[in-house]
N, C-alpha and C. Protein backbone atom coordinates (compact mmCIF):
# COMPACT_ATOMS: atom_id res chain seq x y z
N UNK A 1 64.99 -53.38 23.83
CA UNK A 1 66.19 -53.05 23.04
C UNK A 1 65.98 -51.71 22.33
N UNK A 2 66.88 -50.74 22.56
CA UNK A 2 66.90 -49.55 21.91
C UNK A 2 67.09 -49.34 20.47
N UNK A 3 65.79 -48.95 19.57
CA UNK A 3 65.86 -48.77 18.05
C UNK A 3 67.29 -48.27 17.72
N UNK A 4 67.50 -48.79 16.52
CA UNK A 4 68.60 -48.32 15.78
C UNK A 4 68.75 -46.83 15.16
N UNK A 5 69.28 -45.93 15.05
CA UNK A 5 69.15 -44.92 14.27
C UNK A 5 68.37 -45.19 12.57
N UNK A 6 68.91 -46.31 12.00
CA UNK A 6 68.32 -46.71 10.53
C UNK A 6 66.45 -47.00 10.54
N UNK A 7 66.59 -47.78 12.03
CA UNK A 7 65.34 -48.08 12.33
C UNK A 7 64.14 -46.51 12.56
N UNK A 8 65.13 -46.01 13.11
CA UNK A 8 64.42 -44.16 13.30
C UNK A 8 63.47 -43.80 11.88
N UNK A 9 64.32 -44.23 11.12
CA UNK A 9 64.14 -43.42 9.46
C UNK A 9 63.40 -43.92 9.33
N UNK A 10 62.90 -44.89 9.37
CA UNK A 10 62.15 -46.02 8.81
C UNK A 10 60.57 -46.32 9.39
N UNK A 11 60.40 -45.05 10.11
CA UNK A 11 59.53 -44.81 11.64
C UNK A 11 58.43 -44.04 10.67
N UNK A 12 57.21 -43.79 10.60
CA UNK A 12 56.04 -42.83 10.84
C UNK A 12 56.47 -41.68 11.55
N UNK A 13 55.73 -40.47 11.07
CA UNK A 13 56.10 -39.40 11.79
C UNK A 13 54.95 -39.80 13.10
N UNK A 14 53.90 -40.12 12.88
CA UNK A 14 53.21 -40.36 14.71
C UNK A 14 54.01 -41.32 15.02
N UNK A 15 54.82 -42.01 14.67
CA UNK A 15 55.32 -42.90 15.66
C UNK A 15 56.44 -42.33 16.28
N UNK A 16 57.05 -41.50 15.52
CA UNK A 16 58.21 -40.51 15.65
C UNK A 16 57.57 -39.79 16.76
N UNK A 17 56.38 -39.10 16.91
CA UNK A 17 55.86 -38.10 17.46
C UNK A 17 55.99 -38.93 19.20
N UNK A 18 55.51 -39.87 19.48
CA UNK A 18 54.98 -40.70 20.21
C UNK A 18 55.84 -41.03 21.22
N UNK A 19 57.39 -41.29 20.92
CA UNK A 19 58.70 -41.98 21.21
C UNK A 19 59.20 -40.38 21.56
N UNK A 20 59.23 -39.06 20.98
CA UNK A 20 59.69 -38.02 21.36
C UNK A 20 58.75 -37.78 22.68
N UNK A 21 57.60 -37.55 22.77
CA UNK A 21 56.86 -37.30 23.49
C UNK A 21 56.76 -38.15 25.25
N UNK A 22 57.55 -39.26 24.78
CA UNK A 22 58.01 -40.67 26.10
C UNK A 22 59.84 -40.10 26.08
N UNK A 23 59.98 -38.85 25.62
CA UNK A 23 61.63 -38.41 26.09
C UNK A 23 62.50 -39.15 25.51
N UNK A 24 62.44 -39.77 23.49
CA UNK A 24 63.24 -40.64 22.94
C UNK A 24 63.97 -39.29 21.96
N UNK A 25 65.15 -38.76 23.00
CA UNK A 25 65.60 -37.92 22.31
C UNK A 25 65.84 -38.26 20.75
N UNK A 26 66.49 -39.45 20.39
CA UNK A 26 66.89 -39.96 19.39
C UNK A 26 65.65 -39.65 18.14
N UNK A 27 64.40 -39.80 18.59
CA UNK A 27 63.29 -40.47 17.82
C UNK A 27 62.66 -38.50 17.66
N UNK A 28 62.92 -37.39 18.57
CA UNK A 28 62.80 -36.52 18.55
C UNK A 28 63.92 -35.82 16.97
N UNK A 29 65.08 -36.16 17.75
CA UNK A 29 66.01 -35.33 16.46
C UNK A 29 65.83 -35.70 15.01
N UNK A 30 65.18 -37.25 14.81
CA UNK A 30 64.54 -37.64 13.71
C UNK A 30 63.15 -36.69 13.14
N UNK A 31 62.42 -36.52 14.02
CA UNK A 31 61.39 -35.68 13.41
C UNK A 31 61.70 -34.57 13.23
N UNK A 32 62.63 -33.92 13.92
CA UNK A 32 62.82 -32.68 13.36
C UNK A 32 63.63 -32.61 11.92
N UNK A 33 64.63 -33.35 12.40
CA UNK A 33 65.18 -33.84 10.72
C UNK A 33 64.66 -33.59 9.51
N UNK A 34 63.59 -34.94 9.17
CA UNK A 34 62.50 -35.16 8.67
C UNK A 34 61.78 -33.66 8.21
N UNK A 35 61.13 -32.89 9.30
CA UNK A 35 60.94 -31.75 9.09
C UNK A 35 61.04 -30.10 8.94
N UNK A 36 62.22 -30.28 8.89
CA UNK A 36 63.29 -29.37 8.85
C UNK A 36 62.92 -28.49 7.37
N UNK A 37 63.49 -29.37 6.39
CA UNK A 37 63.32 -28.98 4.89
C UNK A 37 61.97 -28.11 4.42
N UNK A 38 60.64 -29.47 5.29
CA UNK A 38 59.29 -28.22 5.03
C UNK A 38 59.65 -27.23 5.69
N UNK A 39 60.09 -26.95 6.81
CA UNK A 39 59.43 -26.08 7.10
C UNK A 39 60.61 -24.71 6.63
N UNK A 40 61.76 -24.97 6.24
CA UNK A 40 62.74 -23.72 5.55
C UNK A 40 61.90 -23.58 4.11
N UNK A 41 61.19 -24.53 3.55
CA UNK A 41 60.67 -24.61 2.54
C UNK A 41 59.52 -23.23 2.42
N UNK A 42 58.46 -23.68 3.09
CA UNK A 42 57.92 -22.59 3.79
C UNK A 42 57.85 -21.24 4.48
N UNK A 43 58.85 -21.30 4.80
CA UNK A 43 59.27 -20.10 5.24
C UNK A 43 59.74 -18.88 4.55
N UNK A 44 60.34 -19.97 3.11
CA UNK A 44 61.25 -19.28 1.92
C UNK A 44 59.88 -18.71 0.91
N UNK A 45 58.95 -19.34 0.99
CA UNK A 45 58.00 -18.84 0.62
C UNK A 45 57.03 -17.41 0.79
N UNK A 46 57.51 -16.76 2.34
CA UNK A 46 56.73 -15.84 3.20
C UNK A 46 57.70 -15.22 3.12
N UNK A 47 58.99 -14.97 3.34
CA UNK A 47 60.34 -14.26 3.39
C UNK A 47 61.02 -14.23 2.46
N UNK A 48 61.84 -12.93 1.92
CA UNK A 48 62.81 -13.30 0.73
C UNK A 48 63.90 -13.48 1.45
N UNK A 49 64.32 -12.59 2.46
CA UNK A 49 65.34 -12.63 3.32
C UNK A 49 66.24 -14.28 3.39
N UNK A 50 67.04 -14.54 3.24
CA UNK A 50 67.51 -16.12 3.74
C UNK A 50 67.88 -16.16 5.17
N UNK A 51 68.32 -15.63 5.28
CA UNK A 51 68.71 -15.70 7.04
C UNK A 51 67.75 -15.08 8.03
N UNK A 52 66.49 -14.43 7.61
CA UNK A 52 65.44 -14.28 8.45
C UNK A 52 64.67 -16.19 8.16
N UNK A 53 64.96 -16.59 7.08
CA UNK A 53 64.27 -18.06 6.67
C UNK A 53 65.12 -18.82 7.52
N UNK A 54 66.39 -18.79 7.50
CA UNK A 54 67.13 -19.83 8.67
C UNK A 54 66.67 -19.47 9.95
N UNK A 55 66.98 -18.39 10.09
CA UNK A 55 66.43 -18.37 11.65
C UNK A 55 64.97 -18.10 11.93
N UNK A 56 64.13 -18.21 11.34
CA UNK A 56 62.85 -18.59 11.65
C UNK A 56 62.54 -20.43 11.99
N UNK A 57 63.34 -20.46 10.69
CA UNK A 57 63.10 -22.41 10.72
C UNK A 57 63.79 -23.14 12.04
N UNK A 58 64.45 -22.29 12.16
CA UNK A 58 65.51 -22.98 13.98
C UNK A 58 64.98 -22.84 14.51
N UNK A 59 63.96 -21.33 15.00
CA UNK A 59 63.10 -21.52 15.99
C UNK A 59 61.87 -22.04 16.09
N UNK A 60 61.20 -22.52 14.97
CA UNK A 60 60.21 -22.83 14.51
C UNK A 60 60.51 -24.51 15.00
N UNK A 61 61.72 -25.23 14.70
CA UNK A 61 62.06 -26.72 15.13
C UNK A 61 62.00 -26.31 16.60
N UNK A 62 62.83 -25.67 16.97
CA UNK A 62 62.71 -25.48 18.63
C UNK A 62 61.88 -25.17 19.72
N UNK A 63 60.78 -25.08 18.97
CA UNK A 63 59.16 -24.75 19.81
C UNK A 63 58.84 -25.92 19.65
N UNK A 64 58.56 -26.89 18.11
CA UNK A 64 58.49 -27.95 18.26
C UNK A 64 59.15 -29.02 19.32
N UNK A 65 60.31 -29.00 19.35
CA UNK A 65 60.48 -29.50 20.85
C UNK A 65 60.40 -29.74 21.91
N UNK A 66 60.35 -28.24 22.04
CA UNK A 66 59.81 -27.52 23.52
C UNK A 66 58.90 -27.94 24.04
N UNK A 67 57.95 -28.01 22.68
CA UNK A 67 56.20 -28.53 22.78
C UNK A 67 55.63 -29.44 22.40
N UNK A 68 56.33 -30.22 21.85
CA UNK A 68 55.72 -32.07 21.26
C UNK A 68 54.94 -32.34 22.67
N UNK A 69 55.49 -32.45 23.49
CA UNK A 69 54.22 -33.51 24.55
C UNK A 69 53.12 -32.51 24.45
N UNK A 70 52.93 -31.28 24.06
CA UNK A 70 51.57 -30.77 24.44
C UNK A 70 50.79 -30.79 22.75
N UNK A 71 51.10 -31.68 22.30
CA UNK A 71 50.46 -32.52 21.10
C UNK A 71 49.60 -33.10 21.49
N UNK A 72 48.22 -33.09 21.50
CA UNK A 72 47.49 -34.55 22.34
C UNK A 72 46.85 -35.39 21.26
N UNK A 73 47.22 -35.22 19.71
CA UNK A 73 47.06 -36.26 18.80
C UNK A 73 47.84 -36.16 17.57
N UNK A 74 49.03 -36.88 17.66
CA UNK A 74 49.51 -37.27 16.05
C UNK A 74 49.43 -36.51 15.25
N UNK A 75 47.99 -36.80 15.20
CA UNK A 75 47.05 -37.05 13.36
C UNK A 75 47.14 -35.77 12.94
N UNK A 76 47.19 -34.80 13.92
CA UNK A 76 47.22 -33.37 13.71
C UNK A 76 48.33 -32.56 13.76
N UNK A 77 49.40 -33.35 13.69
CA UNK A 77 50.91 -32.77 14.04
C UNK A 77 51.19 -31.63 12.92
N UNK A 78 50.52 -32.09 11.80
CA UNK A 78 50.62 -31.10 10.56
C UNK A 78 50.46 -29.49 10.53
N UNK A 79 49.13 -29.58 11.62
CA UNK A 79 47.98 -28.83 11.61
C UNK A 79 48.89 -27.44 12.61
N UNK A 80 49.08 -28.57 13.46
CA UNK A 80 50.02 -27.91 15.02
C UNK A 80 50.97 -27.18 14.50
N UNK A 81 51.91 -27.65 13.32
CA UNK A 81 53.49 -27.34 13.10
C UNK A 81 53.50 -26.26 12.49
N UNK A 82 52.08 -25.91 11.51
CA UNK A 82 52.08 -24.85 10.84
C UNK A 82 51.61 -23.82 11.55
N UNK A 83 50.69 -24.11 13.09
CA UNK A 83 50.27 -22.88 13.80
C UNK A 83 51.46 -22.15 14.13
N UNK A 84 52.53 -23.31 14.86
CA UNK A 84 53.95 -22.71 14.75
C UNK A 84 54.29 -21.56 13.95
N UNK A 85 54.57 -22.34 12.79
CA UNK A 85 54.97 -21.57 11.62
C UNK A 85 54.31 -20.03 11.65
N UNK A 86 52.70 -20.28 11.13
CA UNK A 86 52.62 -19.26 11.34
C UNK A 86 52.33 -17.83 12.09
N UNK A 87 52.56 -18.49 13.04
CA UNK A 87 52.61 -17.30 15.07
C UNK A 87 54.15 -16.96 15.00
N UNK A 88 55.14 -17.37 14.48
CA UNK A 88 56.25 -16.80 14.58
C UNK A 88 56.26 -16.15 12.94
N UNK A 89 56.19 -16.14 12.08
CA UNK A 89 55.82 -15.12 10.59
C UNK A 89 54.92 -13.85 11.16
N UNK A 90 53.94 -14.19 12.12
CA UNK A 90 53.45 -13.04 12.94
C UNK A 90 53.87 -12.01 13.42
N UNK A 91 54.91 -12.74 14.08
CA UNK A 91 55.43 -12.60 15.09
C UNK A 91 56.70 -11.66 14.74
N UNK A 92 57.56 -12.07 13.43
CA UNK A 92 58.52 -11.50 13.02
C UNK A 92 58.13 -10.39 12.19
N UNK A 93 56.84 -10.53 11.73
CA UNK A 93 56.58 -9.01 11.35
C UNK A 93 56.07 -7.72 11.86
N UNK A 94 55.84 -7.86 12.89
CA UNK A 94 55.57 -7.18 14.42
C UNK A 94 56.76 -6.83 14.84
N UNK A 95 57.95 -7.40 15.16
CA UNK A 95 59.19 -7.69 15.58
C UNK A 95 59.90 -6.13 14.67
N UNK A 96 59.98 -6.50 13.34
CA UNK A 96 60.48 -5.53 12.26
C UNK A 96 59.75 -4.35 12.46
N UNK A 97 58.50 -4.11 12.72
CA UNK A 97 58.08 -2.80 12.53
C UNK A 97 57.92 -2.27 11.42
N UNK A 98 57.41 -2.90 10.18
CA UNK A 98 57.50 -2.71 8.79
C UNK A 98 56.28 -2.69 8.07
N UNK A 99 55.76 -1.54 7.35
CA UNK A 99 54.96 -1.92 6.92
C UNK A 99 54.68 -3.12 5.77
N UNK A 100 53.69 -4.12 5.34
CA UNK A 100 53.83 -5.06 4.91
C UNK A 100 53.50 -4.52 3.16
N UNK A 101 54.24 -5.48 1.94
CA UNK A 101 54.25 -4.95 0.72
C UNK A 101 52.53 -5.33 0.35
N UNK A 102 51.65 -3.80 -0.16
CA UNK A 102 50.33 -4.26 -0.45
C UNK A 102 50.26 -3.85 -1.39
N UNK A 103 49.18 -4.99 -2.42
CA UNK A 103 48.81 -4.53 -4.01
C UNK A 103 47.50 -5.07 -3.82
N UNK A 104 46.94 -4.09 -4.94
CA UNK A 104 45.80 -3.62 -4.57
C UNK A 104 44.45 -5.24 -5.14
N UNK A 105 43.85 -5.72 -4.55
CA UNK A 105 43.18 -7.07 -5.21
C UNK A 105 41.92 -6.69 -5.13
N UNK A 106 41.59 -6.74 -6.66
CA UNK A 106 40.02 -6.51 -7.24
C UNK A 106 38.79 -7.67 -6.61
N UNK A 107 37.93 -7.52 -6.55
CA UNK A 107 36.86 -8.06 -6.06
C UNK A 107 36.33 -9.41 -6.95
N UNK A 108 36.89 -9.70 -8.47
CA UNK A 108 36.55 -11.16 -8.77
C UNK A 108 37.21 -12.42 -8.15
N UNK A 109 35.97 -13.08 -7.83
CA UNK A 109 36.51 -14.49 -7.24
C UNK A 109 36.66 -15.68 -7.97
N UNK A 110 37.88 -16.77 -7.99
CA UNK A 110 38.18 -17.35 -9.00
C UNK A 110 37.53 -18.53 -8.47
N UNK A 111 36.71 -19.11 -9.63
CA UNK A 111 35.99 -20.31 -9.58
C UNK A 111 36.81 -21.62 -10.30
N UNK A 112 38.07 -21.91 -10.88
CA UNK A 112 39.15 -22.55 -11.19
C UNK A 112 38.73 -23.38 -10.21
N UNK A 113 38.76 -24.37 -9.97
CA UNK A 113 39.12 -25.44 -8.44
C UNK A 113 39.83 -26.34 -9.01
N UNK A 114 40.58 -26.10 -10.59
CA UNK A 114 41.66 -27.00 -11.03
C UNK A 114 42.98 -26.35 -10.11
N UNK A 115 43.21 -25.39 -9.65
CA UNK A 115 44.25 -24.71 -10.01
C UNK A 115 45.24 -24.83 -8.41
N UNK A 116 46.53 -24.90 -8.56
CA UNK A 116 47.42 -25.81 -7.44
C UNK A 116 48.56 -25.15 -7.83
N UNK A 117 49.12 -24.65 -6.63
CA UNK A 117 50.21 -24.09 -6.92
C UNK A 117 51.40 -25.50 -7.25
N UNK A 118 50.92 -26.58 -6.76
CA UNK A 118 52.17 -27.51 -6.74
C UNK A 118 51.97 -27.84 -8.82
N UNK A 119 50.88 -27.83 -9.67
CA UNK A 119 51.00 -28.42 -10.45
C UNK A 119 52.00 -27.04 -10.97
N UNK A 120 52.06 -25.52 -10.79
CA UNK A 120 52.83 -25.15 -11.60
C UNK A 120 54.66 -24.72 -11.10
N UNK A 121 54.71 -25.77 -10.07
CA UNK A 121 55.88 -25.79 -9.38
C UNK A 121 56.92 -26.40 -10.53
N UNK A 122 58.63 -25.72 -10.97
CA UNK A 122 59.03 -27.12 -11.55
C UNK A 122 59.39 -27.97 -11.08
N UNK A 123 59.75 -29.25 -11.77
CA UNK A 123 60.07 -30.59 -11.36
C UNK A 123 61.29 -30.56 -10.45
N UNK A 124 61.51 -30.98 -9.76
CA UNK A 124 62.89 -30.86 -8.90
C UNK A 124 63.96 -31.70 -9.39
N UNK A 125 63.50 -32.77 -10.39
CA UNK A 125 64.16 -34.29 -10.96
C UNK A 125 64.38 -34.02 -12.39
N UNK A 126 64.52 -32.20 -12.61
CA UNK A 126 64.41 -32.04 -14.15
C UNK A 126 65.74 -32.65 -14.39
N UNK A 127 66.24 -32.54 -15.94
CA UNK A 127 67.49 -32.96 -16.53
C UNK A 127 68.49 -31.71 -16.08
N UNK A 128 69.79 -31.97 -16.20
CA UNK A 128 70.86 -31.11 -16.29
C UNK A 128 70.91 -29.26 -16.71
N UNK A 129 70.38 -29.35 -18.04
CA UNK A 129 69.94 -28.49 -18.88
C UNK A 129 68.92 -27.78 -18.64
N UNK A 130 68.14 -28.26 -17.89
CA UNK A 130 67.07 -27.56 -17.59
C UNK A 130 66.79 -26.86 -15.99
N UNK A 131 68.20 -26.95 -15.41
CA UNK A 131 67.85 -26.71 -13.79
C UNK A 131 68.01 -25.38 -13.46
N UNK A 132 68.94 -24.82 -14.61
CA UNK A 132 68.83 -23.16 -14.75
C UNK A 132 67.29 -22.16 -14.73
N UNK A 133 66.62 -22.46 -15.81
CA UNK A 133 65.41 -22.60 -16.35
C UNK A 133 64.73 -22.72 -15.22
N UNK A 134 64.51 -24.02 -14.37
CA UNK A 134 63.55 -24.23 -13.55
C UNK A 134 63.77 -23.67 -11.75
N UNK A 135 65.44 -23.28 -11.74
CA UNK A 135 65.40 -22.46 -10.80
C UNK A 135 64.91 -21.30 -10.79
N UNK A 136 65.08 -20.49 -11.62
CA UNK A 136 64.88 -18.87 -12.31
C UNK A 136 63.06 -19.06 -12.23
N UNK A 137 62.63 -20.19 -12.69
CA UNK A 137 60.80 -20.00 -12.33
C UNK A 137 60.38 -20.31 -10.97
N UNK A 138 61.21 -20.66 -10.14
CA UNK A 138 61.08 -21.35 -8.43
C UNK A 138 60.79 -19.62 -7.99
N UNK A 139 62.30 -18.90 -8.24
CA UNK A 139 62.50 -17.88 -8.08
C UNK A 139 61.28 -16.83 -8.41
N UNK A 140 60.85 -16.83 -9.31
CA UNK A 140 59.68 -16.14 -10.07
C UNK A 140 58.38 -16.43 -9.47
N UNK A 141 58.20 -17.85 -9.13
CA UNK A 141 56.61 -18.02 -8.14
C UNK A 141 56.90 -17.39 -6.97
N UNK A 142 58.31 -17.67 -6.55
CA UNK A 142 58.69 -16.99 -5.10
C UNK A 142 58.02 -15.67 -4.92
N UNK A 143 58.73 -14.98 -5.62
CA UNK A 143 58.94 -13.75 -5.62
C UNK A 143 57.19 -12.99 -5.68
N UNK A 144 56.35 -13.74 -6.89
CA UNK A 144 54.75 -13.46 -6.58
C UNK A 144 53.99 -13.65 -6.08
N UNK A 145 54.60 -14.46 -4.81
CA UNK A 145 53.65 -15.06 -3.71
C UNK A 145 54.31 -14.07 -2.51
N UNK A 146 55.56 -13.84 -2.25
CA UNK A 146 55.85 -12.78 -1.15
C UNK A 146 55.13 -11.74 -1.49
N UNK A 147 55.06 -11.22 -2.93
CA UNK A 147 54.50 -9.85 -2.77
C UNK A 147 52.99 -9.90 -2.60
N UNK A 148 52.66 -10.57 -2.61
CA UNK A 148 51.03 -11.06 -1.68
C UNK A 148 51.21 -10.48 -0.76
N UNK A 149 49.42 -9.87 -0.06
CA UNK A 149 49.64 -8.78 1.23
C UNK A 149 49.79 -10.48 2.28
N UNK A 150 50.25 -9.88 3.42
CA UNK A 150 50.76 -11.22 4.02
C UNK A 150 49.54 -12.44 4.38
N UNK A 151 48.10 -11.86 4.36
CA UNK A 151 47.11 -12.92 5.15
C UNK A 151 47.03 -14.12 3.71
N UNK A 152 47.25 -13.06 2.37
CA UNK A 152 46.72 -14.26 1.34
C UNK A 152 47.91 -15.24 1.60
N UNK A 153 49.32 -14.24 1.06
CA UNK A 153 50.57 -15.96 1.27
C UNK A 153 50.48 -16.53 2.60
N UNK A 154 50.25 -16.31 3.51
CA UNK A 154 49.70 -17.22 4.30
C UNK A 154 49.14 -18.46 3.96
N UNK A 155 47.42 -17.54 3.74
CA UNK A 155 46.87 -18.74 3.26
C UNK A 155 46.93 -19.40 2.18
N UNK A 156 47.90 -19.02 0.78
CA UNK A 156 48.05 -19.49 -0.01
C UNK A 156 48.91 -20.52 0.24
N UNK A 157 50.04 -20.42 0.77
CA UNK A 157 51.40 -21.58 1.18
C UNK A 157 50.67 -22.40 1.84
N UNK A 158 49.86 -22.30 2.94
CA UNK A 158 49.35 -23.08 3.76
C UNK A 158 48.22 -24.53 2.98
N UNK A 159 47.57 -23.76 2.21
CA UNK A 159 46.46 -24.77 1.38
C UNK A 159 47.44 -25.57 0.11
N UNK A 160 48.23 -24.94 -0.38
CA UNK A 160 48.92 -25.42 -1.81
C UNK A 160 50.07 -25.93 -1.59
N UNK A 161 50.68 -25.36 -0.47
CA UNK A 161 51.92 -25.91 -0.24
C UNK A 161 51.77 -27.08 0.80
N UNK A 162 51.33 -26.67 1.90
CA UNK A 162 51.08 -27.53 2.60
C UNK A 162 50.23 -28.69 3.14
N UNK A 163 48.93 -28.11 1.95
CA UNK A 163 47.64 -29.08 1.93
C UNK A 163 46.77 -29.29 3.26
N UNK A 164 46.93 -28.01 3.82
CA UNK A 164 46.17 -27.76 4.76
C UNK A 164 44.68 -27.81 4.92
N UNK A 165 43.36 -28.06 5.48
CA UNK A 165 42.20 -27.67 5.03
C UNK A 165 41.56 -26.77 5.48
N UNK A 166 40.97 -26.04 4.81
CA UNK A 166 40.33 -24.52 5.02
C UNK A 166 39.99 -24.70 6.52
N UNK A 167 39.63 -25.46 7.36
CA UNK A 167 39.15 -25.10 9.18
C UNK A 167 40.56 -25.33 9.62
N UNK A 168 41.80 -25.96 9.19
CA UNK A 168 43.03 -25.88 9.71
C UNK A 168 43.56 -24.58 9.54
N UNK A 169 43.58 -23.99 8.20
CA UNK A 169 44.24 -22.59 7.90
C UNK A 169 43.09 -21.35 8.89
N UNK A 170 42.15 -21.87 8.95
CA UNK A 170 41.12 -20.86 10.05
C UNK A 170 42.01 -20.70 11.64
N UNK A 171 42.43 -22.05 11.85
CA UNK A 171 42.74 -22.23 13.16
C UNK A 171 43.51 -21.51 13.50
N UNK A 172 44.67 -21.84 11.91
CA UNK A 172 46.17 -21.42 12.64
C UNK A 172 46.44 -19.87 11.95
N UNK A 173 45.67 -19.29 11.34
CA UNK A 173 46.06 -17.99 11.09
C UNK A 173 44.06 -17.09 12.34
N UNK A 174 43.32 -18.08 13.02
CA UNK A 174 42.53 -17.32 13.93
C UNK A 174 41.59 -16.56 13.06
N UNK A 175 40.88 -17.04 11.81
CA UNK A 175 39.98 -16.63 10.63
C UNK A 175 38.68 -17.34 10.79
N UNK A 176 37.76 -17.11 9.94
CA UNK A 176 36.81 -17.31 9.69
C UNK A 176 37.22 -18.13 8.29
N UNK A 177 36.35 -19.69 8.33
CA UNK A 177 36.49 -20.28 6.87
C UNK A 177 36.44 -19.12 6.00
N UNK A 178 35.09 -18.63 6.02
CA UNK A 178 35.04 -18.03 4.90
C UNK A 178 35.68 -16.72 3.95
N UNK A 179 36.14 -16.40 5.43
CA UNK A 179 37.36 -15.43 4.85
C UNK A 179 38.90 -16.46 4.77
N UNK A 180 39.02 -17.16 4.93
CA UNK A 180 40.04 -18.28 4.23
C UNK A 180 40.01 -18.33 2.80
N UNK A 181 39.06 -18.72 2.74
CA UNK A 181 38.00 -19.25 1.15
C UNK A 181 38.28 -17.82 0.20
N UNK A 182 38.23 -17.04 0.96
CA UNK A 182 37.81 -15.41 -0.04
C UNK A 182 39.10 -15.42 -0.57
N UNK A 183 40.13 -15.14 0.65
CA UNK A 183 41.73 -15.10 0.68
C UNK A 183 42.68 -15.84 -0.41
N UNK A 184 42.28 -17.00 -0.28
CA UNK A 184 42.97 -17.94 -1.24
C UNK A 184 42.09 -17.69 -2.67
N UNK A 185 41.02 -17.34 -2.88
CA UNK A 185 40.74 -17.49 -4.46
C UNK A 185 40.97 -15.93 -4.70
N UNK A 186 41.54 -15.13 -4.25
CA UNK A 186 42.23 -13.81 -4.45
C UNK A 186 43.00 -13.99 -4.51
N UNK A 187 44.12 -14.87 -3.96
CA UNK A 187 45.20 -14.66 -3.75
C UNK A 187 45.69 -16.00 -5.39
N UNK A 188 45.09 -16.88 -5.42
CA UNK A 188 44.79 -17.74 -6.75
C UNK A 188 45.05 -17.05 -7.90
N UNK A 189 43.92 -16.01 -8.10
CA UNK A 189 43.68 -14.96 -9.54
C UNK A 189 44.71 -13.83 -9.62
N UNK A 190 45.55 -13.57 -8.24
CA UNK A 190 46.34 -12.36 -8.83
C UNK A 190 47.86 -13.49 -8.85
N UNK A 191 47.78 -15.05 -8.45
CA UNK A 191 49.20 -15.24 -8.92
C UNK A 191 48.81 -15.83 -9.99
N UNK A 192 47.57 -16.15 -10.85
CA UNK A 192 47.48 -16.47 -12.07
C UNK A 192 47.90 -15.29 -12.85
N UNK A 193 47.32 -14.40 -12.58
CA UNK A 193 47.94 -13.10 -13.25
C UNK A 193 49.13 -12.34 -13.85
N UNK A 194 49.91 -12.92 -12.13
CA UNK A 194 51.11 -12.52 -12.03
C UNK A 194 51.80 -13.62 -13.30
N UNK A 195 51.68 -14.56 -13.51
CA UNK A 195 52.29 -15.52 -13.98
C UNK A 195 51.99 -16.42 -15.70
N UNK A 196 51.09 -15.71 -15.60
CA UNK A 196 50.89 -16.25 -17.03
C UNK A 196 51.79 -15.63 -18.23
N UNK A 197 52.17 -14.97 -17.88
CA UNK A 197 53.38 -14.38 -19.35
C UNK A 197 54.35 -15.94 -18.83
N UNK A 198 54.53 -16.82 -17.70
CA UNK A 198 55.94 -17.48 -17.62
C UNK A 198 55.27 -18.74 -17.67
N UNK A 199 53.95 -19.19 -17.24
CA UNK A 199 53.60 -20.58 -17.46
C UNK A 199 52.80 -20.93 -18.57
């Protein structure tokens, strides 16, 4: 008996993955669904542009498609979606012909291992009164993470936003851990920088 659409929702993304991959169109348009939001989410993060962010995220679902059966485990769908992600951010800045915005990052490395871009994200569930306020600071992390030269927001979105782990962000941006490691606690200290007059 053919799952219900309600039943779809109600699915694991590997199970989602699994049922697309056996040609369950249905169980396919669910995962993309599902992952749609990260990944415009993401994208809005690397781009200010909005409509370079829409149409990155369309094609970014549409490779996913293309390419779910050449998934050969689940567990790693995360890992996979962001190589996506970021081979076409590559890809579109190659495309433009632009040079990329660079500021200049000093040589101290931040030893913080409290520090998460999600804890200084605001709440999305704030009150009424306060959604002005907490858009205008969405806007404001935005804005100091694009102007990152592009390898740190990379790897910055990728570890904080996405909770990637340092040999995943190696994979999918083709690095060395340890220049991962360097990247992100540079890229850490100049958006602490950037940001402490607002948090």
């Amino acid at each position: 008996m053919e799952p219900s659409k309600h039943r779809y929702k109600k699915m694991r993304t590997d199970e989602l993955i699994v049922l697309a991959q056996s040609d369950d169109i249905k169980a396919l348009e669910e995962l993309l669904r599902t992952e749609q939001r990260n990944v415009f989410a993401t994208f809005s993060y690397l781009t200010h542009k909005r409509q370079d962010v829409a149409d990155l995220t369309q094609e970014a679902l549409l490779r996913v498609a293309q390419n779910i059966k050449t998934l050969k485990d689940p567990k790693h769908f995360k890992s996979w979606l962001n190589q996506i992600v970021t081979h076409l951010f590559y890809d579109e800045l190659r495309k433009i012909s632009r040079k990329p915005d660079i500021i200049s990052i000093d040589a101290e490395t931040d030893n913080e291992t409290g520090f998460s871009i999600k804890n200084i994200l605001p709440d999305t569930k704030c009150k009424p009164a306060e959604k002005c306020i907490s858009s205008e600071l969405e806007e404001i992390i935005k804005d100091k993470i694009r102007s990152l030269p592009r390898q740190f927001r990379i790897a910055i979105v990728l570890r904080e936003l996405q909770g990637l782990s340092y040999d995943e962000i190696a994979t999918a941006t083709q690095s060395s851990i340890g220049t991962v490691k360097s990247r992100i606690a540079r890229a850490r200290t100049k958006l602490q920088d950037g940001l402490k007059n607002y948090i």
